[in-house]
Protein backbone atom coordinates (compact mmCIF):
# COMPACT_ATOMS: atom_id res chain seq x y z
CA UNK A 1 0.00 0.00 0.00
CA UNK A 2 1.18 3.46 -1.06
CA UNK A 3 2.51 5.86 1.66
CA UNK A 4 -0.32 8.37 0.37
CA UNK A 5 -2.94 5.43 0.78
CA UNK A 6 -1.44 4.41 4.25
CA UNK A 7 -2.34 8.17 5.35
CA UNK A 8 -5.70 8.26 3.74
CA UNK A 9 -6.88 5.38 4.89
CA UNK A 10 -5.57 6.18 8.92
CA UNK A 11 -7.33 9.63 8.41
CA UNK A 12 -10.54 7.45 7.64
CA UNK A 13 -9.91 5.58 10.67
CA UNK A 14 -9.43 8.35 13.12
CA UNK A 15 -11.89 10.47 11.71
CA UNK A 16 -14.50 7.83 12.89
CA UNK A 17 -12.90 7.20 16.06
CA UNK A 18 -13.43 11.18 17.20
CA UNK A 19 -10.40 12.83 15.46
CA UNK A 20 -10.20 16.71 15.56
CA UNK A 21 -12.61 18.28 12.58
CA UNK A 22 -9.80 20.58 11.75
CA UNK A 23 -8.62 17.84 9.34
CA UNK A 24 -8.40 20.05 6.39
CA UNK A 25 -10.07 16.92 3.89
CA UNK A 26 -12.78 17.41 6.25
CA UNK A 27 -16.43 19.38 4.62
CA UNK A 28 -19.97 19.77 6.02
CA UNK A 29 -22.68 18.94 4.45
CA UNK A 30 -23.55 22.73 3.73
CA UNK A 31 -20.11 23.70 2.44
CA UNK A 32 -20.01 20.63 -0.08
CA UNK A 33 -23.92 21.77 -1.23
CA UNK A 34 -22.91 25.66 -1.50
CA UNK A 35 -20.07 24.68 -3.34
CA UNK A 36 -21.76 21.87 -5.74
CA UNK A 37 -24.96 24.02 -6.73
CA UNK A 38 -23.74 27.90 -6.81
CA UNK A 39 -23.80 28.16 -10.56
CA UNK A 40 -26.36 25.52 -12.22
CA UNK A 41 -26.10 25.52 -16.40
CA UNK A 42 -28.50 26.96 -18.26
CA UNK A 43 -27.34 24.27 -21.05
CA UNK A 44 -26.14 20.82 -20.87
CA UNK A 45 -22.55 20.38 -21.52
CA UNK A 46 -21.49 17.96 -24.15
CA UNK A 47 -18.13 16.17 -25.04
CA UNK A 48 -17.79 14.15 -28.61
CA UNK A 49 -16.05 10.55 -28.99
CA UNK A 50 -16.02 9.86 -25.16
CA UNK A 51 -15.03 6.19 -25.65
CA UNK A 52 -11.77 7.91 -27.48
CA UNK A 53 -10.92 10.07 -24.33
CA UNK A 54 -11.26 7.22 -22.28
CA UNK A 55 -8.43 5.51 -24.57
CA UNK A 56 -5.71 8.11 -24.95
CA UNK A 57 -5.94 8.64 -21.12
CA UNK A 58 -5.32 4.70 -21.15
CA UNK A 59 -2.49 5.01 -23.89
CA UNK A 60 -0.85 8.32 -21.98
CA UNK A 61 -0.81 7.05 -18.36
CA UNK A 62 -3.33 9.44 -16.85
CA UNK A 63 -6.03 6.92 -16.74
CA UNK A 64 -4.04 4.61 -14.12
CA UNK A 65 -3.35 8.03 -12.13
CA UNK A 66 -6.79 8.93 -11.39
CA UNK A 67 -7.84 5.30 -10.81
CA UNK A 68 -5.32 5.29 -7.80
CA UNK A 69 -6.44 8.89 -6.64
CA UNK A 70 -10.19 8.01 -6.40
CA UNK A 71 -8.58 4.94 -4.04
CA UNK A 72 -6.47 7.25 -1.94
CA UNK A 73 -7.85 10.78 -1.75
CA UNK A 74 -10.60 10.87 0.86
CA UNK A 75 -11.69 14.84 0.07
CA UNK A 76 -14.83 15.71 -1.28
CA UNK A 77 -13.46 17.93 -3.75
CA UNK A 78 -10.51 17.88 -6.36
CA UNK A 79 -9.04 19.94 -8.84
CA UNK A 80 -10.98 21.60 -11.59
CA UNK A 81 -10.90 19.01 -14.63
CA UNK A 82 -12.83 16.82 -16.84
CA UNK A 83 -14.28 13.18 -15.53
CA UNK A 84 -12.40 10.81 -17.46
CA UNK A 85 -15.56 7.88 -16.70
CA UNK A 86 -18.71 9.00 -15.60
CA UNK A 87 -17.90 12.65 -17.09
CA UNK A 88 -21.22 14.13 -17.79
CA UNK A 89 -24.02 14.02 -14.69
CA UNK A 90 -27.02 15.40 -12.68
CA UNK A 91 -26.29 16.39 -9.37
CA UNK A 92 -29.49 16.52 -6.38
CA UNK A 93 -29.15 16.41 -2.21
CA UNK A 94 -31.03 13.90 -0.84
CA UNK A 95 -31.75 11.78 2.50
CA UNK A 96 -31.00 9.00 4.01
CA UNK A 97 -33.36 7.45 6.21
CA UNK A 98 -33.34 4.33 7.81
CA UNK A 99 -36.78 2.59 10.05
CA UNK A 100 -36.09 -1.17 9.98
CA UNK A 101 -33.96 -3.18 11.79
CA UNK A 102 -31.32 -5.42 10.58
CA UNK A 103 -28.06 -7.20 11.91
CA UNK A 104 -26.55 -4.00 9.78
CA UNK A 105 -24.72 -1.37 11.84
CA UNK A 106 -23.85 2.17 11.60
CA UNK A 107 -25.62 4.17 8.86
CA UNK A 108 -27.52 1.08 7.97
CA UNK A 109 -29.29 1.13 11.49
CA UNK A 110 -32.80 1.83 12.01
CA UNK A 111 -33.38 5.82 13.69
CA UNK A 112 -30.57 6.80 11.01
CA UNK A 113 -31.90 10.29 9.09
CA UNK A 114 -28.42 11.93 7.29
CA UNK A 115 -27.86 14.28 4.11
CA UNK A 116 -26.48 13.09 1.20
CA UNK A 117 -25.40 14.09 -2.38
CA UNK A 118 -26.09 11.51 -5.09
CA UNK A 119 -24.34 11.96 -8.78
CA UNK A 120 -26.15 10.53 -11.30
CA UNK A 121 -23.55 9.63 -14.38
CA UNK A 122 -23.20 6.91 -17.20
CA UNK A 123 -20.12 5.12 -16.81
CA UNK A 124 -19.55 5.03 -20.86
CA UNK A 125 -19.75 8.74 -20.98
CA UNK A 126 -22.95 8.80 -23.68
CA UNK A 127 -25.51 10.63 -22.10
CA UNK A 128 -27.95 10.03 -25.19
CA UNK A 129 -29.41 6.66 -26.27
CA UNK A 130 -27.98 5.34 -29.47
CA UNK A 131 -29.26 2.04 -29.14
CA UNK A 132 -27.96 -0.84 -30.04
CA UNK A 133 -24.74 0.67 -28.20
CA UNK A 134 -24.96 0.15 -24.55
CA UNK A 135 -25.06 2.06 -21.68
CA UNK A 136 -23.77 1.99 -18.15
CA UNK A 137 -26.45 3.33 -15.91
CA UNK A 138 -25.12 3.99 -12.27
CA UNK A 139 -25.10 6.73 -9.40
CA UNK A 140 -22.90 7.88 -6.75
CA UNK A 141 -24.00 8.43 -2.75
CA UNK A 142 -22.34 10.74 -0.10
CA UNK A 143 -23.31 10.47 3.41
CA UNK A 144 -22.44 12.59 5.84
CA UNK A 145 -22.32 10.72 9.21
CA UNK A 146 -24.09 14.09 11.61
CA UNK A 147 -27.44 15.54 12.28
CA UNK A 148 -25.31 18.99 12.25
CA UNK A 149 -25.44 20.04 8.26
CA UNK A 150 -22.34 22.47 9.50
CA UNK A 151 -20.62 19.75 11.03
CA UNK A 152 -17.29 18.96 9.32
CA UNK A 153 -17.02 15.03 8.97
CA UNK A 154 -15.50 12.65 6.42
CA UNK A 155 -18.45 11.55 3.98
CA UNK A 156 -19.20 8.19 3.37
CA UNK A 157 -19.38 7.14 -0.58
CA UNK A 158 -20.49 4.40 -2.27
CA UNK A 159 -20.77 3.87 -6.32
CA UNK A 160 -23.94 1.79 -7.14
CA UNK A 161 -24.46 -0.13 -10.23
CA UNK A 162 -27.74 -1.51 -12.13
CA UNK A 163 -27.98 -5.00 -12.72
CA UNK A 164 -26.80 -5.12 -15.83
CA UNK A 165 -23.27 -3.50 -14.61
CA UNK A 166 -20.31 -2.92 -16.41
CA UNK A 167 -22.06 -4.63 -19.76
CA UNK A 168 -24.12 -1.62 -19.50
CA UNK A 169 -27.63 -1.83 -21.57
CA UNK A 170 -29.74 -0.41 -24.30
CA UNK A 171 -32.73 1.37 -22.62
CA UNK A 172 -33.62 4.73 -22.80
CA UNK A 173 -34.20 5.87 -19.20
CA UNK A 174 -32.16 5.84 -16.44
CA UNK A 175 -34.99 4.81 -13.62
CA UNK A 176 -38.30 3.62 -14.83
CA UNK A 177 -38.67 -0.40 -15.69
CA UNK A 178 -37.67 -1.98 -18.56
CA UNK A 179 -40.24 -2.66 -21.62
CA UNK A 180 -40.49 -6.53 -20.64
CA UNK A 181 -41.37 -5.03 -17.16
CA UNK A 182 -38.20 -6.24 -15.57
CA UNK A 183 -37.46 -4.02 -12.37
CA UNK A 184 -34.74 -1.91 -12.17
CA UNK A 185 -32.10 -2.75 -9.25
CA UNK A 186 -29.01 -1.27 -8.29
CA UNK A 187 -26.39 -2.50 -6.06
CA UNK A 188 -22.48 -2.25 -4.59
CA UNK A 189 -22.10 -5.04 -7.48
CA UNK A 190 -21.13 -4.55 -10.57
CA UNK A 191 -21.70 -7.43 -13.06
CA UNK A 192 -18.83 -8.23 -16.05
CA UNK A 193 -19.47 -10.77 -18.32
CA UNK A 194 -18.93 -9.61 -21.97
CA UNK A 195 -15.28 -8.71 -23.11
CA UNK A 196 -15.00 -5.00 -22.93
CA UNK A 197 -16.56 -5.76 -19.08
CA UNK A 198 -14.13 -7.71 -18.56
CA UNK A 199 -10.69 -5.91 -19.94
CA UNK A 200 -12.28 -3.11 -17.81
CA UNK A 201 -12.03 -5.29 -14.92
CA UNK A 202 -8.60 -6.80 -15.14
CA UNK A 203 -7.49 -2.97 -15.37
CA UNK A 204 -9.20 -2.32 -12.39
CA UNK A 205 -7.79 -5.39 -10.43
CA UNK A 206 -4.76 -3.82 -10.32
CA UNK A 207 -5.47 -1.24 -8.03
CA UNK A 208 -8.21 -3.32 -5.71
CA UNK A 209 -8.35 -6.81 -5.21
CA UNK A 210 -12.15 -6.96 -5.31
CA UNK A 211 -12.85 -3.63 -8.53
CA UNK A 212 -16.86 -4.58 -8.75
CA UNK A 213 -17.78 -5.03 -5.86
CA UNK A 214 -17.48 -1.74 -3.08
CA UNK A 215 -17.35 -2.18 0.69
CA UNK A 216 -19.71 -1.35 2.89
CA UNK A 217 -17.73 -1.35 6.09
CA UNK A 218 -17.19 2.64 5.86
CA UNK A 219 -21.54 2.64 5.93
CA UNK A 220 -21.28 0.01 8.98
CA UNK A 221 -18.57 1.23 11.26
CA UNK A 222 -20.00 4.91 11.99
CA UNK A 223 -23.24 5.93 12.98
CA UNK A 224 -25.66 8.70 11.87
CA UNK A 225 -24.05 11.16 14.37
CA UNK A 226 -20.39 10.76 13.84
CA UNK A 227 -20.04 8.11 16.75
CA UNK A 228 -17.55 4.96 15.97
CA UNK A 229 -19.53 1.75 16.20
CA UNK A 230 -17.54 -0.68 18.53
CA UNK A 231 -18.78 -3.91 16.44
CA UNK A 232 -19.33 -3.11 12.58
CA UNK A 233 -21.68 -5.76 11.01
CA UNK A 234 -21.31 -5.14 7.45
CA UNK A 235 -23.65 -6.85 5.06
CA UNK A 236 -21.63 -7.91 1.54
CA UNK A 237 -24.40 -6.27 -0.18
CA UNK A 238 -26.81 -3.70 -0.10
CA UNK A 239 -29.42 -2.55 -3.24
CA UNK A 240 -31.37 0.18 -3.62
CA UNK A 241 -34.78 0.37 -6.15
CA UNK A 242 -36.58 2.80 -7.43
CA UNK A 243 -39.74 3.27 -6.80
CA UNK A 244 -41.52 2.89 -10.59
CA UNK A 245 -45.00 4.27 -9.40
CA UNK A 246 -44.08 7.89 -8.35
CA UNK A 247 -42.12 7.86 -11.82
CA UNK A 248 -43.12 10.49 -14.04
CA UNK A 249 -45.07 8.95 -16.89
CA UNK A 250 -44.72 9.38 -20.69
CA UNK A 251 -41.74 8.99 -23.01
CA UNK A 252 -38.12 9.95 -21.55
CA UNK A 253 -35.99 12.38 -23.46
CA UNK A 254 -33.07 10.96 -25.34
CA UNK A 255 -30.42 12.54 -22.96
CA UNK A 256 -30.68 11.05 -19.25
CA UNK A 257 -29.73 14.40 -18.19
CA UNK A 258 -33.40 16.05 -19.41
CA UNK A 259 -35.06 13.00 -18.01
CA UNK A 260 -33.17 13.53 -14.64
CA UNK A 261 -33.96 17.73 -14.94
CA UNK A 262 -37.81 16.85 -15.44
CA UNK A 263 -38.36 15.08 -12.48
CA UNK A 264 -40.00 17.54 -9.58
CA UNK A 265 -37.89 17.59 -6.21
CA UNK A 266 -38.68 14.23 -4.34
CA UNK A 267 -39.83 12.43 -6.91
CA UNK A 268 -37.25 10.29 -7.29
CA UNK A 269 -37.14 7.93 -4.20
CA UNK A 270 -35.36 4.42 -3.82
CA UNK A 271 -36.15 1.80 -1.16
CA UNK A 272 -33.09 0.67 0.46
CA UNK A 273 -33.16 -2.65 0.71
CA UNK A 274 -30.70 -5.54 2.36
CA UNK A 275 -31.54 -8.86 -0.01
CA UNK A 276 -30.73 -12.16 1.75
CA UNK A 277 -27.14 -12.95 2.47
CA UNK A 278 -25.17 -14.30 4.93
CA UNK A 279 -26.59 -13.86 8.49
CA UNK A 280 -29.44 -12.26 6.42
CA UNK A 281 -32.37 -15.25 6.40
CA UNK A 282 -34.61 -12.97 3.79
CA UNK A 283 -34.40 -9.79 2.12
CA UNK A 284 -35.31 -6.82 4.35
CA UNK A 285 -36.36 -2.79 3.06
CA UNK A 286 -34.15 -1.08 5.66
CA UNK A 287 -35.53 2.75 4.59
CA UNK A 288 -35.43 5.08 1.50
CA UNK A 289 -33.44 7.63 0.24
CA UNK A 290 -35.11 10.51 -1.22
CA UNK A 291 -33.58 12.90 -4.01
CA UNK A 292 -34.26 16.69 -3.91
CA UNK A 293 -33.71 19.09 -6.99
CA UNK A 294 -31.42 18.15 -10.10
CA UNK A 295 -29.08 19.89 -11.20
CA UNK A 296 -25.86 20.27 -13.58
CA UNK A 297 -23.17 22.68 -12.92
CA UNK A 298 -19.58 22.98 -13.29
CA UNK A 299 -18.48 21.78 -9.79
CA UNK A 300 -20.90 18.55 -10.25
CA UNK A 301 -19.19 16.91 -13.66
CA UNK A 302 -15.44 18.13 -12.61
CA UNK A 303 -14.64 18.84 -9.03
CA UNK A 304 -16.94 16.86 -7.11
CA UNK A 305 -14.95 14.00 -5.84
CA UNK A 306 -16.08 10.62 -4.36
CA UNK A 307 -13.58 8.87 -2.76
CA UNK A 308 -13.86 4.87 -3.22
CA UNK A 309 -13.39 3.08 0.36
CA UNK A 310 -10.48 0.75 0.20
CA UNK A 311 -10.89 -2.58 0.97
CA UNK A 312 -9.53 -3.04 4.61
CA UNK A 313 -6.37 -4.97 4.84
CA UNK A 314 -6.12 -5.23 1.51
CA UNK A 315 -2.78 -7.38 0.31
CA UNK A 316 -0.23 -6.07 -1.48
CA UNK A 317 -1.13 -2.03 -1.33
């Protein structure tokens, strides 16, 4: 492991323990949300051949560098530049709120109500539907472990996937069911099964040793006001569904963006659920989180930064 990682990862660590909020990688929730939505666009940004940026930042080296930052930097912000993945988004604040009990600790405990920011992105970069060319539809989640919205903690994160994963696939919206009906699901699990999945995933192996699936120990092992939970029980994984009947109705737009923009504030609302897993007899809805207003701006497709929990102990880093 990387001196920079080593340091990351202890700040983590102490951080949940009761560490000084001085840290200067430490935000509130109000700062980050000041920050994010000060100047929304008027238009959507758009960037041509994103499957060839992805490529020469391969073929140059830079793609490997910001693979290893998003592992290592724990801040909610970096500098000012272009997404290589996931470049073009919505942003919203939301909440998470938790009613149901579970073996699950932490932020997955019932009585848990915390802000969040979610970033919704395609992982392929096409924000438009060109079927028979797939899509990767996915969103990103930042808790922020205080009922104190001025508080300056170190936000949770966690990068969900649909079920179809890093094959991506062909629909046209981002939340509402399929045509055959099939509900939408997505989850710390990211399938790979077709070739481009899975040279994606032997690039990503060698930075983690576990690339599509994230942990959920940073969720488990602090609780909704900052406190460090003496006996983390982390589930493997944890899925969260939209709810298809407060779904706006009609056809979406072509871009996911306009689709995302049209929805009113709190329309958009996803049962979080714990399916059944280890120590888990049957699948249990834990709570919801709730999105607010969508928006794109600036800050949103190039600063905001969500740092990817390491796997603990993880060999060889």
């Amino acid at each position: 492991m990387s001196a920079l990682r080593l340091a990351a990862v202890a700040a983590v660590c102490a951080v949940s323990a009761g560490a000084s909020p001085g840290h200067p990688d430490l935000a509130s929730f109000r700062e980050v949300y000041d920050r994010l939505f000060q100047e929304p666009l008027a238009q959507l940004p758009e960037r041509r051949f994103p499957e060839l940026r992805i490529g020469l930042a391969l073929l140059n080296g830079k793609l490997p560098f910001r693979l290893d930052r998003t592992l290592e930097q724990p801040a909610d912000f970096k500098e000012a530049a272009p997404k290589l993945v996931h470049g073009l988004g919505v942003c919203a604040a939301g909440e998470w709120r938790i009613h149901a009990a579970s073996p699950a600790t932490g932020l997955l405990a019932p009585g848990t109500v915390v802000p969040a920011i979610i970033r919704i992105s395609s992982g392929s970069n096409r924000t438009r539907a060109q079927p028979p060319v797939p899509r990767n539809f996915g969103f990103a989640i930042k808790l922020f472990p205080t009922s104190d919205p001025d508080e300056r903690v170190f936000s949770r994160n966690l990068v969900v996937f649909d079920q179809f994963g890093m094959d991506g696939d062909v629909r046209r919206s981002f939340f509402r069911p399929r045509r055959n009906g099939e509900p939408l699901v997505f989850s710390n699990l990211a399938a790979a099964r077709l070739p481009h999945s899975l040279v994606a995933t032997a690039l990503l192996h060698l930075f983690e040793r576990e690339p599509m699936i994230r942990p959920l120990l940073p969720f488990t092992e602090v609780d909704g006001h900052g406190a460090a939970v003496a006996q983390p029980h982390t589930p493997r994984i944890l899925q969260l569904i939209p709810r298809g009947a407060q779904l706006p109705d009609g056809p979406s737009p072509v871009d996911y963006r306009q689709e995302l923009l049209d929805y009113p504030p709190g329309t958009l609302v996803f049962d979080i659920v714990l399916p059944a897993q280890e120590q888990v007899p049957r699948s249990v809805v834990l709570g919801t989180l709730s999105v607010g207003k969508m928006q794109v701006t600036r800050t949103c497709d190039e600063s905001l930064h969500f740092y990817h929990h390491p796997w603990p102990d993880e060999p060889g880093r």
